[in-house]
Protein backbone atom coordinates (compact mmCIF):
# COMPACT_ATOMS: atom_id res chain seq x y z
CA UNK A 1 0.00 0.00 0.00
CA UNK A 2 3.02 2.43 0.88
CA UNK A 3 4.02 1.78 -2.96
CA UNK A 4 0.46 1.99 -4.43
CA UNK A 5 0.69 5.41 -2.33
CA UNK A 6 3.81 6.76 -4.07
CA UNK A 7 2.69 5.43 -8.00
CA UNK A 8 1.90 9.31 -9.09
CA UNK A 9 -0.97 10.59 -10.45
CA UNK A 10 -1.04 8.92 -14.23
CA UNK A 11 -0.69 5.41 -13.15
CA UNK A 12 -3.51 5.74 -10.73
CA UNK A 13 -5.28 7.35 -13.37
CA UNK A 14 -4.45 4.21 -15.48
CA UNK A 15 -5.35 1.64 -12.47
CA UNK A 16 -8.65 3.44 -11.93
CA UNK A 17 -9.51 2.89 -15.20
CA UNK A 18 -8.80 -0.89 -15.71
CA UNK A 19 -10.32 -1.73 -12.40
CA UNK A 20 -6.82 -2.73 -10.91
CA UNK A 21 -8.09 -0.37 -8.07
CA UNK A 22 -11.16 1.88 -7.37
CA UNK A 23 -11.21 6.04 -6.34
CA UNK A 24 -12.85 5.07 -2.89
CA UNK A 25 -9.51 2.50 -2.07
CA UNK A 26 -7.51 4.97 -3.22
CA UNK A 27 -8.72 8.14 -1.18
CA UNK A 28 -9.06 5.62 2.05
CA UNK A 29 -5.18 4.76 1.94
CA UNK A 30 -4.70 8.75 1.50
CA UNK A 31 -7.19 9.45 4.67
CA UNK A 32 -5.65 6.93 5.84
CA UNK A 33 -2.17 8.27 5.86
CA UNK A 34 -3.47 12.35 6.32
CA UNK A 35 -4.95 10.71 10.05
CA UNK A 36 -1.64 8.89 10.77
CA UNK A 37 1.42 11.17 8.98
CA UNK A 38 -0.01 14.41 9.13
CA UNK A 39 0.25 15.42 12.62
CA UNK A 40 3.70 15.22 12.43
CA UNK A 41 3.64 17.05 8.54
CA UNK A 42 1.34 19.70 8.63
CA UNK A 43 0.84 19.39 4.90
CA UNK A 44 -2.95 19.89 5.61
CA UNK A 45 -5.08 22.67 6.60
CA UNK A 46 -8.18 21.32 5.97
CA UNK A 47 -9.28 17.86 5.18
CA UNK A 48 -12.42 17.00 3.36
CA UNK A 49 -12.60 13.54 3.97
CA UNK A 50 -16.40 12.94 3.84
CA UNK A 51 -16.48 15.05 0.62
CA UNK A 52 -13.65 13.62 -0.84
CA UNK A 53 -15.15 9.74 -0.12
CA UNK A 54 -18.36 11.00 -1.74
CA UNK A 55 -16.38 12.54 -4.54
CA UNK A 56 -14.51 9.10 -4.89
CA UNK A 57 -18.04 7.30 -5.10
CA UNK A 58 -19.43 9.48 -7.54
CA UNK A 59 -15.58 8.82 -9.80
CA UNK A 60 -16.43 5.00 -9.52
CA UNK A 61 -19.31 5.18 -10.55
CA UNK A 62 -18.94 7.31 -13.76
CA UNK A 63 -16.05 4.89 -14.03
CA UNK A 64 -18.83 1.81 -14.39
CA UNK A 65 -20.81 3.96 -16.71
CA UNK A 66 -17.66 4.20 -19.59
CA UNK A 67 -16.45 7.75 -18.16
CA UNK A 68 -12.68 8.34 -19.45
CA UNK A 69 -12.76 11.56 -18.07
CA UNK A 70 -8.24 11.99 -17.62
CA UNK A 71 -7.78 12.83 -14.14
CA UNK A 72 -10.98 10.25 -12.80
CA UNK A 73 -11.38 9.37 -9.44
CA UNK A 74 -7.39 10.45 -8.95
CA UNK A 75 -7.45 12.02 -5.23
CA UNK A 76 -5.75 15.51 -5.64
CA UNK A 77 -4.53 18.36 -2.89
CA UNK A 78 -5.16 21.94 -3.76
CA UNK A 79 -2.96 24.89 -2.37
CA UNK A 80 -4.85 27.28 0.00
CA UNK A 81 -4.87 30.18 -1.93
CA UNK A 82 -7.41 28.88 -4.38
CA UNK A 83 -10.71 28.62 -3.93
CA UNK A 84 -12.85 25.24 -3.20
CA UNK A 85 -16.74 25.72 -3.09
CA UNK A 86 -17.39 25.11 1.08
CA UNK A 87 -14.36 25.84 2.05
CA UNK A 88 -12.46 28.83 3.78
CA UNK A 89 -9.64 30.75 1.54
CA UNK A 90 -7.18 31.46 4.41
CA UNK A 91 -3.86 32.85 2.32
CA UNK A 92 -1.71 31.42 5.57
CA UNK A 93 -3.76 34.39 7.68
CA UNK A 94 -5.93 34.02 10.37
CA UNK A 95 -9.07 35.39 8.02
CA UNK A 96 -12.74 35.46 8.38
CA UNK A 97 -14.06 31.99 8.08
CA UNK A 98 -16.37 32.79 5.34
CA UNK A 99 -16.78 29.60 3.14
CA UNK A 100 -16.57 30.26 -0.98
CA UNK A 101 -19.63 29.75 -3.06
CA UNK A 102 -17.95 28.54 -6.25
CA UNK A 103 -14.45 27.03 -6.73
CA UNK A 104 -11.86 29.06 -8.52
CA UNK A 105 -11.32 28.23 -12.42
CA UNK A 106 -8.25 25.51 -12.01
CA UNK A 107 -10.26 24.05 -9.35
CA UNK A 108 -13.18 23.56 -11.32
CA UNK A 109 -11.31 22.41 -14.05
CA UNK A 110 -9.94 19.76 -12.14
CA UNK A 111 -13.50 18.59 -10.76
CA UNK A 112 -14.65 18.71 -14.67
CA UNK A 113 -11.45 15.96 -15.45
CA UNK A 114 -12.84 13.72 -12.46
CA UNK A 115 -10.18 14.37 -9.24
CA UNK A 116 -10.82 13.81 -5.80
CA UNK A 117 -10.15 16.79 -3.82
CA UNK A 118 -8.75 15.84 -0.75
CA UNK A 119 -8.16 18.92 1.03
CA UNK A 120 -6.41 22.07 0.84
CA UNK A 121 -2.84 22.45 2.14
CA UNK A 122 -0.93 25.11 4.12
CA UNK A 123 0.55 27.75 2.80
CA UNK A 124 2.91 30.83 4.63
CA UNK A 125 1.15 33.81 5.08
CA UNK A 126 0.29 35.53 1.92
CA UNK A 127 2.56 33.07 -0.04
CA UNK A 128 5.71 35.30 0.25
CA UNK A 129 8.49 33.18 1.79
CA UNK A 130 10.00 30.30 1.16
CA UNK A 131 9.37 28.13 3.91
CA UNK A 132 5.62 27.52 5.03
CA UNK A 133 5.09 28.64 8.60
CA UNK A 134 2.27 31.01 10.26
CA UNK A 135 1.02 31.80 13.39
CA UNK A 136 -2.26 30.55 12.74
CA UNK A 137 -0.99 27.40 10.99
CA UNK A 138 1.60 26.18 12.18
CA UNK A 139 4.90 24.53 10.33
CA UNK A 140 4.91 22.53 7.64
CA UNK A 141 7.60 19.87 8.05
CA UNK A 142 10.06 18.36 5.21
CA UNK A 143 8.99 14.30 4.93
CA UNK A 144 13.01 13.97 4.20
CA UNK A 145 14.32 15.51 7.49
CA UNK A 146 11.03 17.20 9.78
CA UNK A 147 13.95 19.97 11.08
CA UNK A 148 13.49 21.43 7.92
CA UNK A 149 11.26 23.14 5.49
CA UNK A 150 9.62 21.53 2.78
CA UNK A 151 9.75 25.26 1.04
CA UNK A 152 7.15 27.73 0.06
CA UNK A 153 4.73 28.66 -0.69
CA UNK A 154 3.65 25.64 -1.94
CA UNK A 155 5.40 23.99 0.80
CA UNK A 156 2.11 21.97 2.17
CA UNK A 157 1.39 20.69 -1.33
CA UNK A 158 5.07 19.72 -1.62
CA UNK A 159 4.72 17.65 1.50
CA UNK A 160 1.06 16.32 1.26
CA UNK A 161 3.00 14.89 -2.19
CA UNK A 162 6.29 13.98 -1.22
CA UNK A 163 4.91 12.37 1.66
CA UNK A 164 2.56 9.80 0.35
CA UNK A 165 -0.60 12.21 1.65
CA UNK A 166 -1.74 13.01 -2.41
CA UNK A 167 -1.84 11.60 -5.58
CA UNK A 168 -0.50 15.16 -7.17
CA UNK A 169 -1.22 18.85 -5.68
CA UNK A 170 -2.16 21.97 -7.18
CA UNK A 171 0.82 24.58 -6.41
CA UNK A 172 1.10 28.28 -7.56
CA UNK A 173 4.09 29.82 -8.44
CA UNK A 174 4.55 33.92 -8.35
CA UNK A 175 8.71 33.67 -7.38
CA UNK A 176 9.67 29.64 -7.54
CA UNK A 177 6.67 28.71 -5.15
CA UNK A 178 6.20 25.49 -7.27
CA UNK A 179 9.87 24.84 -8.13
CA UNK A 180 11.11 26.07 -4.71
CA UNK A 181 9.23 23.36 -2.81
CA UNK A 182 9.21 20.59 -5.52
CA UNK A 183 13.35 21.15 -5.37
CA UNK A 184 13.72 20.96 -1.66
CA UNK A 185 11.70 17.17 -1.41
CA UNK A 186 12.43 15.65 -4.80
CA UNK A 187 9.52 16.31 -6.88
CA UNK A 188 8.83 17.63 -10.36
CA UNK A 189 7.64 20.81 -9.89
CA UNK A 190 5.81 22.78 -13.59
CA UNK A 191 5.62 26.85 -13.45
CA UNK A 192 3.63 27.11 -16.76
CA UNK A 193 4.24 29.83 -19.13
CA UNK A 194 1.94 32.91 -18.50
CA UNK A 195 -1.22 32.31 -19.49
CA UNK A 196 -1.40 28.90 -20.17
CA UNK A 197 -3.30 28.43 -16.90
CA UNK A 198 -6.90 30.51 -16.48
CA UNK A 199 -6.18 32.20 -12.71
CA UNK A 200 -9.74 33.76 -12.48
CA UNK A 201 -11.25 34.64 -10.99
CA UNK A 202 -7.66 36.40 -10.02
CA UNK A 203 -6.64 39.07 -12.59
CA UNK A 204 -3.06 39.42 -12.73
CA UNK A 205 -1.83 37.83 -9.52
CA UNK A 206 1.37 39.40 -8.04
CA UNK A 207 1.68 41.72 -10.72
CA UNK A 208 0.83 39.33 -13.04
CA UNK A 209 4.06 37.00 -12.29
CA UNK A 210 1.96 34.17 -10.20
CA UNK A 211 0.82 30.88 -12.30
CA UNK A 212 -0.98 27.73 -11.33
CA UNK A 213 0.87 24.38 -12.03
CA UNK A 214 1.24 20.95 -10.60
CA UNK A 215 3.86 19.60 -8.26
CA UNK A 216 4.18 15.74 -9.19
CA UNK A 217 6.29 12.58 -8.56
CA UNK A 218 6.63 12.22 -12.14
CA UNK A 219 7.09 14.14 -15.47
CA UNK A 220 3.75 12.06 -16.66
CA UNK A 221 2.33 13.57 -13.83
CA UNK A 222 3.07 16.65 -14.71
CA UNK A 223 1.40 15.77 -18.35
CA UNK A 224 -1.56 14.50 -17.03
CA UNK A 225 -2.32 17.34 -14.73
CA UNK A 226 -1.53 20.36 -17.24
CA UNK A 227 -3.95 18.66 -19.70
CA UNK A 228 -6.49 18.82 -17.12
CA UNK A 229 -6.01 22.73 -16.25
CA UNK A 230 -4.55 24.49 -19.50
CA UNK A 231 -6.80 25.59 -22.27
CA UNK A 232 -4.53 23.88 -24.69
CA UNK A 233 -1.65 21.59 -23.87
CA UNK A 234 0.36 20.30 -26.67
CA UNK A 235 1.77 16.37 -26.33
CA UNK A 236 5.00 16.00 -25.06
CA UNK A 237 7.49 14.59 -27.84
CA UNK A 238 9.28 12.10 -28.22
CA UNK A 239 12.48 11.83 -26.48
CA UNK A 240 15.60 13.18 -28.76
CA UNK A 241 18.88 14.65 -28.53
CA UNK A 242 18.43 18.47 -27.03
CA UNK A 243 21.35 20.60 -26.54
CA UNK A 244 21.37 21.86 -22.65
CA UNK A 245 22.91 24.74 -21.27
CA UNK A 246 24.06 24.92 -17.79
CA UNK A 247 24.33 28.30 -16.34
CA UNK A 248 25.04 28.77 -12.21
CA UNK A 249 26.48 32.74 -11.91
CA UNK A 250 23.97 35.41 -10.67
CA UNK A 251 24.63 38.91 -11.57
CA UNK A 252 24.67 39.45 -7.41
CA UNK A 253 28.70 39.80 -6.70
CA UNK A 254 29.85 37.13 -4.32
CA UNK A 255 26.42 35.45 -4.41
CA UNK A 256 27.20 31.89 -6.15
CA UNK A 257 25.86 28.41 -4.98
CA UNK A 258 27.65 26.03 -2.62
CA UNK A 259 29.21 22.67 -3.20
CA UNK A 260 25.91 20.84 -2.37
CA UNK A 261 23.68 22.98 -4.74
CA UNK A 262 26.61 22.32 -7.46
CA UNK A 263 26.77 19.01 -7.01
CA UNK A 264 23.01 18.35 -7.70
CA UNK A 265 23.71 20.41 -10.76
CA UNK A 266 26.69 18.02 -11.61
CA UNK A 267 24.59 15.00 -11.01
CA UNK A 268 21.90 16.18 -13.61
CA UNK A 269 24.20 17.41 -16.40
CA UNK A 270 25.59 13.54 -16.05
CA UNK A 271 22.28 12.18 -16.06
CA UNK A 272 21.37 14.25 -19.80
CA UNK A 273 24.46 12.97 -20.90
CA UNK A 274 23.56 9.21 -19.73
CA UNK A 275 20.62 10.15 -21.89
CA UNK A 276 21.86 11.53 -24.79
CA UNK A 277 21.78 14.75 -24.47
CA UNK A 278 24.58 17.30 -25.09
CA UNK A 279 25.37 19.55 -21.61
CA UNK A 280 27.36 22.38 -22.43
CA UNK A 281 28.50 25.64 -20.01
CA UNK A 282 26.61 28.95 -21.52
CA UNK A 283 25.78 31.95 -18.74
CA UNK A 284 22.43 33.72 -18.69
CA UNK A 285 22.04 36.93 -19.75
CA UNK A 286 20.78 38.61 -16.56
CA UNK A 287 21.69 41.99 -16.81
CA UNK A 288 22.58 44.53 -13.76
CA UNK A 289 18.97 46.05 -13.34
CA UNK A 290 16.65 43.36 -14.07
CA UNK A 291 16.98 41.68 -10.19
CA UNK A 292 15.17 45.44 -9.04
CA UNK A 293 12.07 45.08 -11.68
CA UNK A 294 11.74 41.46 -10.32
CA UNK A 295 11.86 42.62 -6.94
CA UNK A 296 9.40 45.67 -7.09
CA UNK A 297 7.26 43.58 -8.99
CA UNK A 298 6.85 40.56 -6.22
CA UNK A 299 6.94 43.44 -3.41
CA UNK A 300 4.40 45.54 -4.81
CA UNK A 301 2.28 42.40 -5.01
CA UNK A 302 2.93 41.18 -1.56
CA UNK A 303 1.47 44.71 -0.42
CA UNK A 304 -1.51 44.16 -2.78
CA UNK A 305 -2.07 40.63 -1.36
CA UNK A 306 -2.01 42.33 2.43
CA UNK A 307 -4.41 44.66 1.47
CA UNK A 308 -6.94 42.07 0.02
CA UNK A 309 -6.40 39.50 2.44
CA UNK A 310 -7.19 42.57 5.23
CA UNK A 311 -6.53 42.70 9.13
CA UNK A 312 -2.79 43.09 8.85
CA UNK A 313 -2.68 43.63 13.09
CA UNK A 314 -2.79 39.35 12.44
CA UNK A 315 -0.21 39.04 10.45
CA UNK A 316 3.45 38.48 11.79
CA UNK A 317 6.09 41.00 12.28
CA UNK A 318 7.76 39.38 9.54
CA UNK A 319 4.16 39.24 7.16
CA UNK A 320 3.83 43.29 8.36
CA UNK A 321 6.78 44.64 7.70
CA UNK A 322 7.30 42.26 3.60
CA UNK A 323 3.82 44.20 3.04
CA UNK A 324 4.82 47.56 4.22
CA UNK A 325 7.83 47.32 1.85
CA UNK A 326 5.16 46.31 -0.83
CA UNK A 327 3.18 49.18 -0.32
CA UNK A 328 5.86 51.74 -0.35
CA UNK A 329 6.43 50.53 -4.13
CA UNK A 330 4.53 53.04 -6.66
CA UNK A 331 1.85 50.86 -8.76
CA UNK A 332 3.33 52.65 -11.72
CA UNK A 333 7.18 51.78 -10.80
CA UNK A 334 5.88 47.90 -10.48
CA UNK A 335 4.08 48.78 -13.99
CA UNK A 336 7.23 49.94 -15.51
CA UNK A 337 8.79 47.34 -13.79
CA UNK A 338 6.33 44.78 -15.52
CA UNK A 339 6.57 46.20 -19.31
CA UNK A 340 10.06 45.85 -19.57
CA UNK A 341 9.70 42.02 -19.07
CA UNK A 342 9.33 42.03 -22.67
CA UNK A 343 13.52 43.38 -22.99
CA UNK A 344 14.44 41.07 -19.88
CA UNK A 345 13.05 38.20 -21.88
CA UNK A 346 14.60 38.56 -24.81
CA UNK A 347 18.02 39.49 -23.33
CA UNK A 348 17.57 35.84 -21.55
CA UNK A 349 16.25 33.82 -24.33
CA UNK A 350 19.32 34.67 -26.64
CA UNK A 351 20.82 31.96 -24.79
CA UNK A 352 18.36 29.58 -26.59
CA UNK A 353 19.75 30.58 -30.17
CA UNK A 354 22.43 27.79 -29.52
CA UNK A 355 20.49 25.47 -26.72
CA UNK A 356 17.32 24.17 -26.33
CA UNK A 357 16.60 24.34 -22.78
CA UNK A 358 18.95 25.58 -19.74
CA UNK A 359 19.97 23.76 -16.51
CA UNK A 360 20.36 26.38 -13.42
CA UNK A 361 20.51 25.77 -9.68
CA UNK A 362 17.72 26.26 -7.50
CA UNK A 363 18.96 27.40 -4.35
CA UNK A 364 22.28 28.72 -3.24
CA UNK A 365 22.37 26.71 0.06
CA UNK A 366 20.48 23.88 1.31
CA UNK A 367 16.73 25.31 2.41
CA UNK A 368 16.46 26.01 6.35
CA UNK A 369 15.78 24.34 9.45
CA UNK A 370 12.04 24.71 10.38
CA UNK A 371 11.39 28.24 12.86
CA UNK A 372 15.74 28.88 11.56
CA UNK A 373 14.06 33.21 10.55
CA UNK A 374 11.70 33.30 13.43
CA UNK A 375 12.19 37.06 15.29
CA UNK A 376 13.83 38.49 12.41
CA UNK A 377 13.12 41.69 11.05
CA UNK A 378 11.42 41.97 7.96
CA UNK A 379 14.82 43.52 5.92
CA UNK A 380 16.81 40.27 6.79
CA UNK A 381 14.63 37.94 5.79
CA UNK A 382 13.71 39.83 2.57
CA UNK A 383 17.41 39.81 2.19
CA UNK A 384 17.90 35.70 3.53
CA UNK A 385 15.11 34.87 1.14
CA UNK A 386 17.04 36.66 -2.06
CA UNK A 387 19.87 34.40 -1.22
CA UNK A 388 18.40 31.41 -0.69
CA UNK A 389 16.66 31.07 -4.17
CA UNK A 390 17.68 33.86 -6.13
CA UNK A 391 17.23 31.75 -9.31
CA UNK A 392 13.78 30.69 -10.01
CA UNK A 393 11.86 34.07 -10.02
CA UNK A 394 13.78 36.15 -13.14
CA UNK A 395 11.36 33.25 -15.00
CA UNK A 396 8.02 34.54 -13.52
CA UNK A 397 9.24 37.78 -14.39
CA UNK A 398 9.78 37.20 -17.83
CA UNK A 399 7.03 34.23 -18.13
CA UNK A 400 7.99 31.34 -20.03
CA UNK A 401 7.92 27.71 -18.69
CA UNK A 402 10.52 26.47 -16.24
CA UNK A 403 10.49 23.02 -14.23
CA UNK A 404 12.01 21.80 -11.23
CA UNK A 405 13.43 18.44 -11.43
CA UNK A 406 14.91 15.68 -8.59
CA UNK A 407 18.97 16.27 -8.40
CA UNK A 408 19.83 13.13 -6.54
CA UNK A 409 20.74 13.53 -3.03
CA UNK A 410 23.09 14.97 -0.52
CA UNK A 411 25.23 12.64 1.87
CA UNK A 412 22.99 12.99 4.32
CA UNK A 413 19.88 11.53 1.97
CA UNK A 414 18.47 15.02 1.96
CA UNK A 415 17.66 15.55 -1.74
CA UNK A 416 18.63 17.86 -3.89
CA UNK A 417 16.70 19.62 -6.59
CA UNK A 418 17.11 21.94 -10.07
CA UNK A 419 15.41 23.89 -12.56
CA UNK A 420 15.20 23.76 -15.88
CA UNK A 421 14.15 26.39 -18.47
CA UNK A 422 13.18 26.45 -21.96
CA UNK A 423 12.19 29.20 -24.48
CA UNK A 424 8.22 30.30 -24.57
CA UNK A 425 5.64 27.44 -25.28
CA UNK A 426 8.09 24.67 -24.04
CA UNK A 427 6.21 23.16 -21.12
CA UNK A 428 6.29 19.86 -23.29
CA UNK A 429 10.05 19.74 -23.90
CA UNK A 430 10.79 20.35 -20.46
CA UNK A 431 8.79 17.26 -19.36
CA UNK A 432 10.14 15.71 -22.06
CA UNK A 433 13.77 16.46 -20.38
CA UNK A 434 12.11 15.57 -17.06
CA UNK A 435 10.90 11.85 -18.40
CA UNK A 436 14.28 11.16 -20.17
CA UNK A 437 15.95 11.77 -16.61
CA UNK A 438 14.10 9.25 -15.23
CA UNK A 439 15.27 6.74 -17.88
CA UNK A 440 18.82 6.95 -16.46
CA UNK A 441 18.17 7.76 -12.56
CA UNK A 442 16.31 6.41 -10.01
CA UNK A 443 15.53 9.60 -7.87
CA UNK A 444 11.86 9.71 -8.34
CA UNK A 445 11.34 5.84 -7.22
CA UNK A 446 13.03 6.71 -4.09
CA UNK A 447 11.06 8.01 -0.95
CA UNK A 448 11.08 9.12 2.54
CA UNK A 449 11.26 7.08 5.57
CA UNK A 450 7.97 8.12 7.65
């Protein structure tokens, strides 16, 4: 059953449709494992477990009627800063509990391919740091090593995956908060290109640099659950030969990654090879200014987010002061900020004249012990955070597709993640990347002791 609980997302898909097992077995060994594992995970905020058995009921039987819907009777967690019909929207924040009368567009869309919603999972407050802890909520633990974060802000879908507690999870991403957390427990981990994924009833989330994606034990997964949400998802190719670029400077001085973080980029590049693909050296393009538009940008829409989200006397010290720096920001410096993406983008995708995709780091250092920022001002964790993962959010800026992959592990069997990035429209090449890794490696087959 601890294997059956681990199989992803398309082969339960496949199992529930020849009968090898049915959506009500399935959710029970999740429930199951939520009631026993989750006390010590905190991947949950709210469970729906009489819903989600009805919802598995209702899957098996369309399932005995001919139903092929893709995602049928698959038992799915959703990130807590979408909305489920009956349920409270709580951002990480200790809101009004004011249930939602209609689910938000992914949601529904998911619920129109057949999943299971199991329950929505934590989040930090008002998604804006990369570990998931609030004073309302809690910590969300790391299934690899509990002392440390599973990431954010998709850090409780991370772990309701990564821990055997989901099938898949819904994840958003506005600065790495898909690949962040996918990275840090050995997932696969999509940010979609801008506007492949409908975010209404949102209208430009975080200035328009948030997305909604899956985070996944496998690139099929990852397939599967993007043909379910997008408006149009192309197939993912064959596998061939792609030419990879691996670029690890940042245009910070003295900000570079560590051994660790280089070594899970060493492992990868010799994995591609393994596979047949070339892996050549090539630096990004950053530029010296572009770092400032991406910050403004995620600041401004941190303050936005406050505002929405209201009562700010709840928030943290640390949630108060992020906002206050938001709100300082002029809406028309975070505009500015947000139409020269266009130049930042093409400054970066010059790189993809002479490779297909490009292989980057993650993380600088390995992510941080659980309550490791607690007390600290806002300004030092703004400027811990910017260290930490200073990679992943130039891509939300700019919009195109990136992916976070499994990067073997550390000595310690902590694993290590990366990201990789292709050109505009090339969500199905990256998986493709994603599947070929898993031809040669192991990694995603491997899970945590619990």
């Amino acid at each position: 059953m601890t294997e059956l609980a681990f199989a992803g997302a398309a082969a339960h898909a496949r199992m529930i449709a020849a009968g090898e097992v049915s959506s009500r077995e399935l959710t029970e060994l999740y429930l199951s494992r939520i009631a026993r594992l989750d006390p010590q995970l905190n991947a949950y905020r709210v469970v729906r477990a009489e819903q989600a058995r009805t919802e598995a009921d209702q899957a098996d039987a369309r399932r005995g009627a001919g139903d092929t819907r893709p995602l049928l009777g698959v038992p799915i967690a959703v990130k807590d800063d979408v909305d489920v019909a009956g349920e409270v929207t709580a951002f990480g924040c200790d809101v009004e509990q004011v249930p939602k009368s209609a689910d938000h567009e992914v949601v529904r869309r998911l619920r129109e391919a057949g999943a299971v919603i199991l329950g929505k999972t934590n989040v930090p407050e008002l998604m804006i740091t990369p570990f998931t802890e609030s004073p309302t909520f809690g910590v969300t633990r790391n299934p690899w090593d509990r002392q440390r974060t599973s990431g954010g802000s998709s850090g409780g879908s991370a772990t309701a995956v990564a821990g055997g507690l989901a099938s898949a999870a819904l994840g958003s991403d506005g600065a790495g908060s898909i690949r962040i957390p996918s990275a840090c427990t050995g997932l696969f981990g999509l940010k979609p290109q801008r506007g492949r994924v409908p975010t209404a009833p949102d209208v430009e989330p975080f200035q328009g640099m948030t997305v909604f994606g899956p985070l996944v034990q496998r690139a099929e997964d990852a397939a599967l659950f993007m043909r379910a949400i997008s408006d149009a998802f192309p197939a993912v190719p064959e596998p061939r030969p792609l030419r990879i670029a691996v670029s690890t400077a940042l245009p910070v001085p003295g900000l570079k990654p560590d051994a660790e973080q280089l070594e899970g980029i060493a492992n990868v590049s010799a994995a591609l090879r393994d596979a047949g693909h070339t892996v050549f050296e090539q630096e990004l393009d950053y530029g010296m200014t572009m770092g400032n538009r991406v910050l403004a940008r995620f600041l401004r829409g941190t303050g936005d987010k406050a505002l929405e989200v209201g009562h700010p006397e709840r928030l943290s010290r640390r949630a108060r002061g992020l906002s206050r720096y938001g709100r300082a920001i002029p809406a028309k410096f975070a505009a500015s900020a947000a139409r020269a993406a266009a130049g930042d983008a093409l400054r970066i995708n010059a790189v993809f004249s002479d490779a297909d995709l490009v292989l980057t780091p993650v993380f600088t250092h390995r992510v941080p012990r659980v309550r490791e920022w607690d007390g600290r001002p806002a300004a030092l964790v703004l400027a811990q955070m910017t260290r930490l993962a200073p990679y992943p959010a130039t891509f939300n800026h700019t919009g195109q597709p990136a992916l976070a992959v499994p990067a073997g592990f550390a000595s310690d069997g902590f694993p290590l993640g990366a990201q990789l990035v292709g050109p505009p429209d090339s969500e199905p090449l990256l998986l493709a990347a994603g599947a070929s890794l898993q031809t040669v490696r192991d990694w995603h087959e491997r899970t945590p002791s619990l």
